[in-house]
C-alpha atoms as a PDB file:
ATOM      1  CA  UNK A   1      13.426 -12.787  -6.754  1.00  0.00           C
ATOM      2  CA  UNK A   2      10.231 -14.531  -6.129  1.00  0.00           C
ATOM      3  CA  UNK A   3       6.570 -13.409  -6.077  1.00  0.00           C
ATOM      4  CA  UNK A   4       5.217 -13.339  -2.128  1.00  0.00           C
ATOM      5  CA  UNK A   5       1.842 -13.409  -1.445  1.00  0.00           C
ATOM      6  CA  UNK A   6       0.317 -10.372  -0.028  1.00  0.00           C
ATOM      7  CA  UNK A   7      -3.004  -9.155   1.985  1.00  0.00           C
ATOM      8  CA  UNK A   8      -2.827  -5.839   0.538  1.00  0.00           C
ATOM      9  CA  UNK A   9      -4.693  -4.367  -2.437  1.00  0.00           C
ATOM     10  CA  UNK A  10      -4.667  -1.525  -4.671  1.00  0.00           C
ATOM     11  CA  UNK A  11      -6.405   2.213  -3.012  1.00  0.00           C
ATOM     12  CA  UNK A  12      -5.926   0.435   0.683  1.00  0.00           C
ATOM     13  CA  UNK A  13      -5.326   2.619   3.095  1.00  0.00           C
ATOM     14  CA  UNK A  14      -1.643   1.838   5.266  1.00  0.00           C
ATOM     15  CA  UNK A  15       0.432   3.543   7.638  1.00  0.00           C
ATOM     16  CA  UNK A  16       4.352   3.369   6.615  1.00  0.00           C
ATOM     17  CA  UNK A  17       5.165   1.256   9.870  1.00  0.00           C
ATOM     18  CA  UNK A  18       9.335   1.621   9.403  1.00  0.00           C
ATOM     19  CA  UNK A  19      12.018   3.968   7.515  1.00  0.00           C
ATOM     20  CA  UNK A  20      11.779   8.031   7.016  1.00  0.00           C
ATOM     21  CA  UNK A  21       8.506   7.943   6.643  1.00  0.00           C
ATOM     22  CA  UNK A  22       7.251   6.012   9.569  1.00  0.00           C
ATOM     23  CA  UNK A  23       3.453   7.137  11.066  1.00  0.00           C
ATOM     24  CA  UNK A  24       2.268   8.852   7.468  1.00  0.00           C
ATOM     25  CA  UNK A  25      -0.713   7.219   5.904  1.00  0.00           C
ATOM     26  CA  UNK A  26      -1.891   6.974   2.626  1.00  0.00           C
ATOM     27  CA  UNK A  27      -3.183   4.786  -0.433  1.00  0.00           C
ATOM     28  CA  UNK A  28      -1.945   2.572  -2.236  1.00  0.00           C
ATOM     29  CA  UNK A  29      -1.539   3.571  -5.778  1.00  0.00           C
ATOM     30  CA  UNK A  30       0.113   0.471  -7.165  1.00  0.00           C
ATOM     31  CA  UNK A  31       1.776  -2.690  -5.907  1.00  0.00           C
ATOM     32  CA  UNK A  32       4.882  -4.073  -7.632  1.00  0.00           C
ATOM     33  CA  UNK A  33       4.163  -7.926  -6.997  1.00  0.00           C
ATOM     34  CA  UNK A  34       7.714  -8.968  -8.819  1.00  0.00           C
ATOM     35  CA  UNK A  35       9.850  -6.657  -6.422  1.00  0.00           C
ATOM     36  CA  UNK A  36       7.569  -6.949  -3.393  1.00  0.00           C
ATOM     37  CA  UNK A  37       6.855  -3.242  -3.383  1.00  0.00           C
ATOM     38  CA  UNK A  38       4.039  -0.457  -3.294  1.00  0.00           C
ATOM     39  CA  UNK A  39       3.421   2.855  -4.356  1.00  0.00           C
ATOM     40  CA  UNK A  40       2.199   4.674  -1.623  1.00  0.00           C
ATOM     41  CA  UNK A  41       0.184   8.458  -1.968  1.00  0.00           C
ATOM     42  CA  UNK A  42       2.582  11.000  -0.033  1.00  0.00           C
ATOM     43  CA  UNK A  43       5.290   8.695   1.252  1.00  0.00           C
ATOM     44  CA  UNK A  44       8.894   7.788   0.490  1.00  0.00           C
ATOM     45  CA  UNK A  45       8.397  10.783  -2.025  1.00  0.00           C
ATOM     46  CA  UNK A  46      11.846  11.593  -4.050  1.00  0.00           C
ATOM     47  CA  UNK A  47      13.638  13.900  -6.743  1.00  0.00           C
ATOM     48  CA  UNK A  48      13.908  13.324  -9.784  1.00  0.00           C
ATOM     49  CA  UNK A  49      15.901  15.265 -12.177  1.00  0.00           C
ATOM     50  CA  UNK A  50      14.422  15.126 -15.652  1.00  0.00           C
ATOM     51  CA  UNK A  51      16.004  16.617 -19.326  1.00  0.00           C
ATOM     52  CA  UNK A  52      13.222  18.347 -21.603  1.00  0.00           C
ATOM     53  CA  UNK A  53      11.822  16.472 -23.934  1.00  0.00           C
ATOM     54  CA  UNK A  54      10.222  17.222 -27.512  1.00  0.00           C
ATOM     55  CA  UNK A  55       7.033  17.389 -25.486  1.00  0.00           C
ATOM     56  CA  UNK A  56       7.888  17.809 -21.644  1.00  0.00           C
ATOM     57  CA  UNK A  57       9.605  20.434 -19.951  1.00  0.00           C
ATOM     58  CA  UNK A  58      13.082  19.404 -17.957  1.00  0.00           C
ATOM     59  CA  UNK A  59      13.630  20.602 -14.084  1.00  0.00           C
ATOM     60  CA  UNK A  60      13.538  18.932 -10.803  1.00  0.00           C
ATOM     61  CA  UNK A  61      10.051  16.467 -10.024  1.00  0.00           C
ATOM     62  CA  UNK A  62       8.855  14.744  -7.100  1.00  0.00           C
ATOM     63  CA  UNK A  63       7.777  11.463  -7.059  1.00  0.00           C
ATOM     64  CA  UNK A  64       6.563   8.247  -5.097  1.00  0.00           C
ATOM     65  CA  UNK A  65       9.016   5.586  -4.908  1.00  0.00           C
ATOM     66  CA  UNK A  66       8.308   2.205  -3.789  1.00  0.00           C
ATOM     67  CA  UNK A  67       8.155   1.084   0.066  1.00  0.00           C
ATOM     68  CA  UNK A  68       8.647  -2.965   0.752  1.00  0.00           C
ATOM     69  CA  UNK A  69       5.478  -4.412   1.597  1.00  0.00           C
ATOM     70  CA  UNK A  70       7.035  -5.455   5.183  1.00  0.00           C
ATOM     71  CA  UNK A  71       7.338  -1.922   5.911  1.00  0.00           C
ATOM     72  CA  UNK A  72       3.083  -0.809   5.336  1.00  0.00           C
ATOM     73  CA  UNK A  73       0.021  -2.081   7.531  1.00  0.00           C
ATOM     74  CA  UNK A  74      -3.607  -1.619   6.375  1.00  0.00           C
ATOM     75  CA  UNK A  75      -5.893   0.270   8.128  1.00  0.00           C
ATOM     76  CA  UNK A  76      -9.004  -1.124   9.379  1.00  0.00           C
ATOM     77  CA  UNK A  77     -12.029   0.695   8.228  1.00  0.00           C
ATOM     78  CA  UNK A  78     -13.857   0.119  11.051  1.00  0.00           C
ATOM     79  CA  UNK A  79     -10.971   0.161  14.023  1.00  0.00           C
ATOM     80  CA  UNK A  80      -8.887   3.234  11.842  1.00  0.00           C
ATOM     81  CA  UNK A  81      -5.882   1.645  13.271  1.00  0.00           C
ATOM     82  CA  UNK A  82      -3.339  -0.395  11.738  1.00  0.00           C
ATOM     83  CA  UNK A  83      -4.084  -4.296  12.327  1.00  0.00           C
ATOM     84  CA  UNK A  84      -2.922  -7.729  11.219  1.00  0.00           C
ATOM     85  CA  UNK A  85      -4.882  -9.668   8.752  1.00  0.00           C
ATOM     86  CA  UNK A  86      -6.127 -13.269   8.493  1.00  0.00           C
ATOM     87  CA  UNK A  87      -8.116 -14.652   5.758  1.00  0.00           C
ATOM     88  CA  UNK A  88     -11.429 -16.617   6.117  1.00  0.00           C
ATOM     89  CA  UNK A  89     -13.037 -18.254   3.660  1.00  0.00           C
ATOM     90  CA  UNK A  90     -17.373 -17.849   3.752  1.00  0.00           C
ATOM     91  CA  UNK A  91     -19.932 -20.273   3.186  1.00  0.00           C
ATOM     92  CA  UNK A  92     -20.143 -19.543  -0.179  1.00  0.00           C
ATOM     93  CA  UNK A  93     -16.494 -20.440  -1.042  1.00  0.00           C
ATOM     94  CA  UNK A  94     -15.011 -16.428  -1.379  1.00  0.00           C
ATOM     95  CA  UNK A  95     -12.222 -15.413   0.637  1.00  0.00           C
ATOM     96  CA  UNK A  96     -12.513 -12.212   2.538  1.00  0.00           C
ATOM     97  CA  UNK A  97      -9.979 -10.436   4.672  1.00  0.00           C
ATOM     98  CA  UNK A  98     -10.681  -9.973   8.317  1.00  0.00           C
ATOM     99  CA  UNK A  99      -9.343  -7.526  10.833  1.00  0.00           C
ATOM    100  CA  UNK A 100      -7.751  -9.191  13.850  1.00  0.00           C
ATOM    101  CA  UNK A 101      -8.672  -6.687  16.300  1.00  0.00           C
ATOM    102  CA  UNK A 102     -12.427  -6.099  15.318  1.00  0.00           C
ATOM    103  CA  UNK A 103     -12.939  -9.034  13.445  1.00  0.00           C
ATOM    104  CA  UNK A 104     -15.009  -7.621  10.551  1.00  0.00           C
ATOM    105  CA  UNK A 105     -14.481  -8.352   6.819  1.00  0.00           C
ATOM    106  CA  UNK A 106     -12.249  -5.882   5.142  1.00  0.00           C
ATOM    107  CA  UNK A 107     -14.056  -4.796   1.823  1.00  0.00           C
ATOM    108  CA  UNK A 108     -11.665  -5.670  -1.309  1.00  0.00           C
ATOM    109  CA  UNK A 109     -12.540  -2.210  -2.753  1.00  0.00           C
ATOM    110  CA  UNK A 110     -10.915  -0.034   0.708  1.00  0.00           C
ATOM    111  CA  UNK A 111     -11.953   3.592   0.212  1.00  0.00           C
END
């Protein structure tokens, strides 16, 4: 499988746009560039049925798993809705991501 580009960065903010989870929102805790994936806060959470351990205690836990990056869109700071990205580059050679709707710069850091 081959590593695909993306526009999204760790502790975005995205809306789940397909599967169970469609409409929640949260942030993105990790992205899995190899597989194409992200860990996303509160969505696509499963069970996970674990033996104790010398040190951990066994029972049921729930967990993220990963969504497919086609399936998230980041949230505009400014707009709060989900919107497309397209990349400009400034005047002093960085690359910034900008928000098709509002057209202002996305911050790499998202809160």
């Amino acid at each position: 499988m081959s590593k695909v580009k993306t526009y999204l960065r760790k502790n975005d903010r995205v809306m789940v746009m397909a599967g169970k989870d469609r409409g929640k929102v949260g942030k993105i805790i990790s992205i899995l560039t190899k597989r194409n994936r992200a860990l996303v806060e509160g969505a696509n959470i499963v069970k996970r049925h674990t033996k104790p351990g010398p040190n951990t205690r066994g029972g049921i836990l729930e967990k993220e798993a990963s969504i497919h990056l086609s399936n998230l869109m980041l949230i505009c700071p400014k707009c709060t809705d989900p919107v497309r990205i397209s990349r400009k580059i400034l005047e002093d050679g960085t690359k910034v991501r900008v928000c098709k709707r509002c057209g202002e710069a996305i911050p790499t850091e998202a809160k």
